[in-house]
N, C-alpha and C. Protein backbone atom coordinates (compact mmCIF):
# COMPACT_ATOMS: atom_id res chain seq x y z
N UNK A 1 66.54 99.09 127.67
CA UNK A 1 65.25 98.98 127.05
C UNK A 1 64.52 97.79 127.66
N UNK A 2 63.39 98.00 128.18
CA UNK A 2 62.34 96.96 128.70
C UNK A 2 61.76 96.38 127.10
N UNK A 3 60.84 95.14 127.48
CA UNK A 3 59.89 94.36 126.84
C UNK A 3 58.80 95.26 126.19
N UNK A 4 58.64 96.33 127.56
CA UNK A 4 57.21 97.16 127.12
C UNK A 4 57.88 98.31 125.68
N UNK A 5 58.96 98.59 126.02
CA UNK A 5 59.58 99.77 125.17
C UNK A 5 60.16 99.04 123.74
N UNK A 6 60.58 97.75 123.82
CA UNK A 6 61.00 97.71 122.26
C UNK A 6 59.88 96.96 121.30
N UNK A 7 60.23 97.82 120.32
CA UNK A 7 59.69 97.63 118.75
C UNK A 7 60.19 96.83 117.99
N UNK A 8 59.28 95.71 117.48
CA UNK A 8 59.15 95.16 116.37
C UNK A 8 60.31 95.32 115.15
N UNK A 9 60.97 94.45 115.04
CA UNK A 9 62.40 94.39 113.83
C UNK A 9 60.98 94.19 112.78
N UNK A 10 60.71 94.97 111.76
CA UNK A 10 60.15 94.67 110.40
C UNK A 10 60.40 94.54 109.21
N UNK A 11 61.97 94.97 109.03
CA UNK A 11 63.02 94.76 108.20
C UNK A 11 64.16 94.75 108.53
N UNK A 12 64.75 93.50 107.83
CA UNK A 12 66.46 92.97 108.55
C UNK A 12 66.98 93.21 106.92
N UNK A 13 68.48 93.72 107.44
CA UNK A 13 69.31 93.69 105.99
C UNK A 13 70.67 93.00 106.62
N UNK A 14 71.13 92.21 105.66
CA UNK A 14 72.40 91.73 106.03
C UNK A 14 73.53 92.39 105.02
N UNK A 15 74.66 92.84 105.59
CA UNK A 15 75.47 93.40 104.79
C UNK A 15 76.85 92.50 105.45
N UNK A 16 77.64 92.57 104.08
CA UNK A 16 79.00 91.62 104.55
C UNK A 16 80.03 92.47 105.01
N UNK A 17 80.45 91.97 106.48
CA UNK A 17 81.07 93.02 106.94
C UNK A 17 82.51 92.87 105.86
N UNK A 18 82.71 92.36 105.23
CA UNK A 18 84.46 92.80 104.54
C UNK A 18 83.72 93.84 103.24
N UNK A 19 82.56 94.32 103.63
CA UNK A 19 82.48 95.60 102.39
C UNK A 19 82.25 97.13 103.08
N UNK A 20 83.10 97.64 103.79
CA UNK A 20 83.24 98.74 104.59
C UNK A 20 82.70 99.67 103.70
N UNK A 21 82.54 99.99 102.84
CA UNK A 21 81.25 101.06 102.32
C UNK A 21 80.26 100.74 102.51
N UNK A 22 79.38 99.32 102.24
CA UNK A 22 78.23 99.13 102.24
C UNK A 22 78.09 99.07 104.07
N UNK A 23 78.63 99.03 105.11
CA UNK A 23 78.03 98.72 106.07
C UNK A 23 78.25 100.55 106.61
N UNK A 24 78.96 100.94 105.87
CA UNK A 24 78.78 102.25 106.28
C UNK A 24 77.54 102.81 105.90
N UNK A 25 77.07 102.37 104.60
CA UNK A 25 75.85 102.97 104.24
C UNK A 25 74.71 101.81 104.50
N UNK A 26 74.88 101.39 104.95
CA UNK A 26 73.46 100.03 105.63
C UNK A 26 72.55 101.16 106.25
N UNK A 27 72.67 101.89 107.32
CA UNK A 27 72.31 102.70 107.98
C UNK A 27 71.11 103.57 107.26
N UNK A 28 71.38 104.01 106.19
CA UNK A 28 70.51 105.18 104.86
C UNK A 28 69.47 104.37 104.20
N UNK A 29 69.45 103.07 104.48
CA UNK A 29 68.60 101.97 103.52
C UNK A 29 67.00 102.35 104.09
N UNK A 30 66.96 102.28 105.42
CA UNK A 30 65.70 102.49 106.06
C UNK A 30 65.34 100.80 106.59
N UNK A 31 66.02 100.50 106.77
CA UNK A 31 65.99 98.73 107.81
C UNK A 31 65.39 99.19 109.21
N UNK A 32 64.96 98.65 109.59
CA UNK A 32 64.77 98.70 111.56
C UNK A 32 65.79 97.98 111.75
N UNK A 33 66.85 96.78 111.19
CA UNK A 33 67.88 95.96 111.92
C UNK A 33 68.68 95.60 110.84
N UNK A 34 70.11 95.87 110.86
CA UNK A 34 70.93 95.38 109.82
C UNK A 34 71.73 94.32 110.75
N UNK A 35 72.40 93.19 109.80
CA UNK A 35 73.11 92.54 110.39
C UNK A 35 74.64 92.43 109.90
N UNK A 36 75.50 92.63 110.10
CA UNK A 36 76.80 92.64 109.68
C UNK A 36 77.75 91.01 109.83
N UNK A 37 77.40 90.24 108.49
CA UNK A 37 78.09 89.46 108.38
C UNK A 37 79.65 89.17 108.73
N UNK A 38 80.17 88.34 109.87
CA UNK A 38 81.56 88.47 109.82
C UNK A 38 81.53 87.02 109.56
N UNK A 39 80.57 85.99 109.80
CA UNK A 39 80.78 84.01 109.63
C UNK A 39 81.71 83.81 108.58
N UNK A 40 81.00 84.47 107.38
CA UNK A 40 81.63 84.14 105.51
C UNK A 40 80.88 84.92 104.70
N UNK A 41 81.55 86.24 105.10
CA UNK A 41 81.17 87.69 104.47
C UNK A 41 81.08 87.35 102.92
N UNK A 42 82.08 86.38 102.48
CA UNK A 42 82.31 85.96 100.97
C UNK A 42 83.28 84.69 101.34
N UNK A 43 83.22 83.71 100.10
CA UNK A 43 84.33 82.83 100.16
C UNK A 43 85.55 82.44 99.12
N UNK A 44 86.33 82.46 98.87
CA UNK A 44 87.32 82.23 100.51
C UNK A 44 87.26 83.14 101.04
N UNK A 45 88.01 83.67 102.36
CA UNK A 45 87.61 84.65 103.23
C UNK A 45 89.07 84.36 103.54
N UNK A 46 90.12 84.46 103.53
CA UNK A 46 91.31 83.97 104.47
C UNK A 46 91.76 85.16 105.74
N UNK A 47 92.90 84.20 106.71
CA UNK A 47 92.33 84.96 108.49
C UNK A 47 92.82 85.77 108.11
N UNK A 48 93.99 86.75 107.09
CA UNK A 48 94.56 87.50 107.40
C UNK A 48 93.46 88.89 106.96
N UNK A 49 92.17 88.63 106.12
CA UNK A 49 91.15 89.42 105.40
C UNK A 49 90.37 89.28 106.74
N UNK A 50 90.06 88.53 107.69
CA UNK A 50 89.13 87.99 108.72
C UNK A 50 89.44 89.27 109.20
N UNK A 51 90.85 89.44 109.72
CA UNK A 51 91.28 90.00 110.95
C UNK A 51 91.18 91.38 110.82
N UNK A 52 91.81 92.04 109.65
CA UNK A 52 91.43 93.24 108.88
C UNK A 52 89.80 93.62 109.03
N UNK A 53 89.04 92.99 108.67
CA UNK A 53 87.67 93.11 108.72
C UNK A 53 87.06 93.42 110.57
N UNK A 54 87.83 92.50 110.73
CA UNK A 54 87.30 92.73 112.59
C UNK A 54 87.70 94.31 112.96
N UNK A 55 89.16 94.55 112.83
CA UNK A 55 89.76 96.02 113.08
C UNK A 55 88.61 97.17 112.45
N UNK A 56 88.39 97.00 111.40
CA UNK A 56 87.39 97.75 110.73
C UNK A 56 86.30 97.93 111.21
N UNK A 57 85.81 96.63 112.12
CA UNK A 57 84.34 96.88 112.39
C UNK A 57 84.60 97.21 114.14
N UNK A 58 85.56 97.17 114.63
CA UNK A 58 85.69 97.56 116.03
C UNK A 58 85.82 99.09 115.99
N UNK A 59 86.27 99.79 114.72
CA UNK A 59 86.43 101.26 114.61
C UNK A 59 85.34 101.37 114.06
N UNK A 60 84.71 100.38 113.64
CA UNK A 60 82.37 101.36 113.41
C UNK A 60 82.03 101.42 114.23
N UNK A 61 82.12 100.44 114.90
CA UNK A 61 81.36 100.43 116.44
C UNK A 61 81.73 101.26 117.38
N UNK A 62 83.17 101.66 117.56
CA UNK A 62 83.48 102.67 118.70
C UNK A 62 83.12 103.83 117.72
N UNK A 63 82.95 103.96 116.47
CA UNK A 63 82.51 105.42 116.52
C UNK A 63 80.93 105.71 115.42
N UNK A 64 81.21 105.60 114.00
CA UNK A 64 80.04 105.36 113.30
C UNK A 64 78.81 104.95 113.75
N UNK A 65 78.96 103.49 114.16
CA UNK A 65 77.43 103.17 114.51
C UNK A 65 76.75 103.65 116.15
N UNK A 66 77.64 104.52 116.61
CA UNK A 66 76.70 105.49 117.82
C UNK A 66 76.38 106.60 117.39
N UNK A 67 76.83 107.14 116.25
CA UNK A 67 76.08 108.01 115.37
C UNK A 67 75.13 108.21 115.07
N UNK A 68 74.60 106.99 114.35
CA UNK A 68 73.65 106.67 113.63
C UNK A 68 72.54 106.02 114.42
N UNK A 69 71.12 106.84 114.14
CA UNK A 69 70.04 106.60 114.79
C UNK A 69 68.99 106.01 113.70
N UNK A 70 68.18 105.08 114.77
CA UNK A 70 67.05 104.28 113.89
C UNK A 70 67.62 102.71 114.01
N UNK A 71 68.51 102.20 113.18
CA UNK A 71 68.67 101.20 112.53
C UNK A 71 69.13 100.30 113.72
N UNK A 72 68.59 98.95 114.48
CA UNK A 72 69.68 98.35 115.24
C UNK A 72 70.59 97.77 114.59
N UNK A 73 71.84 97.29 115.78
CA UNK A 73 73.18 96.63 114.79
C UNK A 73 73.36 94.96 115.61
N UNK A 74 73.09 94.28 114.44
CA UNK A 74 73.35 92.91 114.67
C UNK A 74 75.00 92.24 114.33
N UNK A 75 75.48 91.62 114.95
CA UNK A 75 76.31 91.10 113.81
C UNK A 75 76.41 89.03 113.85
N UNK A 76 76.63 88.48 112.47
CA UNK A 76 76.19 87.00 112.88
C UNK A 76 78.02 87.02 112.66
N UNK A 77 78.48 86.49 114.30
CA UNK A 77 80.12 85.95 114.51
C UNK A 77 80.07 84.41 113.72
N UNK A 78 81.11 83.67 113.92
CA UNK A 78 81.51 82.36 113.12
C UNK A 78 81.44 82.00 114.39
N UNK A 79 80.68 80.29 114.34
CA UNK A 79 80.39 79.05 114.73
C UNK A 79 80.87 78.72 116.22
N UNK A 80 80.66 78.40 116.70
CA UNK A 80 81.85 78.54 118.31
C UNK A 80 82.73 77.19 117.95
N UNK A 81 82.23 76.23 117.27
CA UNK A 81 83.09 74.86 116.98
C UNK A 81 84.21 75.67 116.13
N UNK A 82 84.28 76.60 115.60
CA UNK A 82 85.42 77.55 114.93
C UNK A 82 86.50 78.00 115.52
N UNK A 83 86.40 77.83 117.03
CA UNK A 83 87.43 78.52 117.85
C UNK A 83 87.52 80.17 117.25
N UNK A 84 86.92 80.66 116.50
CA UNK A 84 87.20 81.90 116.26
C UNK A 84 85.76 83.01 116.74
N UNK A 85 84.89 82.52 117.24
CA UNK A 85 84.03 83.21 117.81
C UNK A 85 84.55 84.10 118.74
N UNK A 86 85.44 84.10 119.48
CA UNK A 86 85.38 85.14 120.50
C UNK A 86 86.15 86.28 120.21
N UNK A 87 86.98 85.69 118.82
CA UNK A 87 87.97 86.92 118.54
C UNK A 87 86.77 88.04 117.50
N UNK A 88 85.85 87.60 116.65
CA UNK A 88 84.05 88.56 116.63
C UNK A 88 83.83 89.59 117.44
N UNK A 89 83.56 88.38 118.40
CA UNK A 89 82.92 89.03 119.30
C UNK A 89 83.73 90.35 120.24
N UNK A 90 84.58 90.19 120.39
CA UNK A 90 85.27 91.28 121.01
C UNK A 90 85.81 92.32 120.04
N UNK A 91 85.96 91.81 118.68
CA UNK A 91 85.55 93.09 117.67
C UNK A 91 84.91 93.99 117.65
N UNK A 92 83.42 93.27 118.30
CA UNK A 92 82.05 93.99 117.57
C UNK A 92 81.43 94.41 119.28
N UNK A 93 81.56 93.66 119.98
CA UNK A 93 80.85 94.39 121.52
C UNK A 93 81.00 95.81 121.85
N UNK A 94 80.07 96.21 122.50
CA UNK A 94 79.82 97.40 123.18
C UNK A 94 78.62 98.07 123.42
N UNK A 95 78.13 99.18 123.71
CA UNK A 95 76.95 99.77 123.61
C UNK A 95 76.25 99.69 122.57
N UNK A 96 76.55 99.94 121.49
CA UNK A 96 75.48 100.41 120.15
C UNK A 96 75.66 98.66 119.27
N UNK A 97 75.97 97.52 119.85
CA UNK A 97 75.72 96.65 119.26
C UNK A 97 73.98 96.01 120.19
N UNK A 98 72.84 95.35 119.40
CA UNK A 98 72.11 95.34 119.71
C UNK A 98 72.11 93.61 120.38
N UNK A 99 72.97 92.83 119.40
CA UNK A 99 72.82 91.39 119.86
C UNK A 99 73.67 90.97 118.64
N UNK A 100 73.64 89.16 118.82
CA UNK A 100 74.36 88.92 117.92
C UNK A 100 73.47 87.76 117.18
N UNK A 101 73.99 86.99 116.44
CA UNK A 101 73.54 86.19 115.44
C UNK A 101 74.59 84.63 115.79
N UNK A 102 74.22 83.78 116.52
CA UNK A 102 75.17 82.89 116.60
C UNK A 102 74.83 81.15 115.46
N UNK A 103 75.71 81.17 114.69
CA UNK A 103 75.30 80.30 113.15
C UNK A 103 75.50 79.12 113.90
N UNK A 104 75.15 77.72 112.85
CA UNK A 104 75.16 76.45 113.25
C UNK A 104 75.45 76.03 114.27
N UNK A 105 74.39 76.55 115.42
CA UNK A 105 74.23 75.70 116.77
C UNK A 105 73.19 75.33 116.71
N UNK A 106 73.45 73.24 116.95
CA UNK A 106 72.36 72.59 116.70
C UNK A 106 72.44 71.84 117.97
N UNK A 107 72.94 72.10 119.18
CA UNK A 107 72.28 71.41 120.58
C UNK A 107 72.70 72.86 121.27
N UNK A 108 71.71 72.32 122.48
CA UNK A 108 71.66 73.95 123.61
C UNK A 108 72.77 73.59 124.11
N UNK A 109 74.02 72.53 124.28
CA UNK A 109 75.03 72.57 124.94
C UNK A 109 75.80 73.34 124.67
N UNK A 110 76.16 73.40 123.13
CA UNK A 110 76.53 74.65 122.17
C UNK A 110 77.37 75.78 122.69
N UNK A 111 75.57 76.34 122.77
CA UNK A 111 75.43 77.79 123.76
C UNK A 111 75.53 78.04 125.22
N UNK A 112 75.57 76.75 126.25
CA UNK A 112 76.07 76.76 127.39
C UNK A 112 77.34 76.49 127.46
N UNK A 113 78.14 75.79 126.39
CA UNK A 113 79.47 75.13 126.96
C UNK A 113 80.51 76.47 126.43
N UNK A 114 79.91 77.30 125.71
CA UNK A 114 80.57 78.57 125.21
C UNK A 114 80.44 79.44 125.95
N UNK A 115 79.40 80.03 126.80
CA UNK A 115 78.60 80.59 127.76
C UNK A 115 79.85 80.44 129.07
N UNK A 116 80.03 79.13 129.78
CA UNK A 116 81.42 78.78 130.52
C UNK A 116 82.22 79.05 130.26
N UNK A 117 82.77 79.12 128.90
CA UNK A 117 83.56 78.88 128.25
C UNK A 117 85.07 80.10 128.79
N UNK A 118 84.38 81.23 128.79
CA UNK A 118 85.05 82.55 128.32
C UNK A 118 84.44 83.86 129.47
N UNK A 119 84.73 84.73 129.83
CA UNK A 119 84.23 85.73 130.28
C UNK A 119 83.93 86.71 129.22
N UNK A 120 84.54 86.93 128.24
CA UNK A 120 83.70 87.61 126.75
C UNK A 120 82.37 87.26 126.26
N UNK A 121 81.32 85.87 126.79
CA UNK A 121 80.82 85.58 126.63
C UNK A 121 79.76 86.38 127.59
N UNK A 122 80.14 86.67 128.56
CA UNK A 122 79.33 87.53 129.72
C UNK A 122 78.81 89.10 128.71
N UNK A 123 78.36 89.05 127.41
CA UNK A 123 77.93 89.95 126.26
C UNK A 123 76.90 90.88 126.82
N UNK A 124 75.56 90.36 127.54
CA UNK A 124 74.74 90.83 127.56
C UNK A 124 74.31 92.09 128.26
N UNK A 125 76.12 92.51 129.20
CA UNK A 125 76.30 93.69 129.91
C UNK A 125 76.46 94.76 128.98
N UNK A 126 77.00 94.56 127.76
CA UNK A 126 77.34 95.27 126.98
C UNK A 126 76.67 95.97 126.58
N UNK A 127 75.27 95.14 126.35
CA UNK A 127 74.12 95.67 125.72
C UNK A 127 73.21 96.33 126.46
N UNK A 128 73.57 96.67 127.80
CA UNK A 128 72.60 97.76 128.51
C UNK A 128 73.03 98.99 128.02
């Protein structure tokens, strides 16, 4: 998709990804962009619910959300100072993810020293 071809997000919904019905039905709401919480879907959140939740949303994405037309799919991963950003992100990548949501980054080094960081970070192929 070019600059000239995409449309205007005019409604965002955030749904927590540890509620696998509701992100199944995010889609039926009528959003232009949902976002699928994985940062702190709820709290506590502990890793062994984290990790479960990731499996879950790597089987929407390889199949459910290429289904489903209209709605883009966001998802906001946890913090990169978390060390757990990349295990998200390789949850949730692929074609029918639209972009992501990256939380409390408050210098651009942040996003460059994470960017180096990893070859999972090389995301934006995904999204052609």
């Amino acid at each position: 998709m070019s600059k000239d071809d995409a449309t205007p997000i005019r409604t965002l919904l955030f749904v927590a990804g540890s509620e696998q019905e509701e992100v199944q039905r995010a889609a039926g709401h009528g959003a232009d962009a949902i976002v699928i919480d994985l940062e702190e879907p709820r709290t506590p959140y502990p890793e062994h619910e984290r990790e479960a939740t990731r499996q879950r949303m790597r089987t929407f994405f390889d199949g459910a959300a290429g289904r489903r037309r209209g709605a883009r799919w966001f998802v906001r991963v946890q913090p990169p100072d978390t060390g757990q950003t990349l295990k998200d992100l390789r949850a949730v990548m692929g074609p029918h993810l639209s972009g992501i949501l990256l939380p409390k980054v408050y210098a651009r080094r942040t996003c460059t020293a994470s960017n180096r960081s990893s070859p999972a970070w090389r995301w934006r192929s995904a999204f052609r």
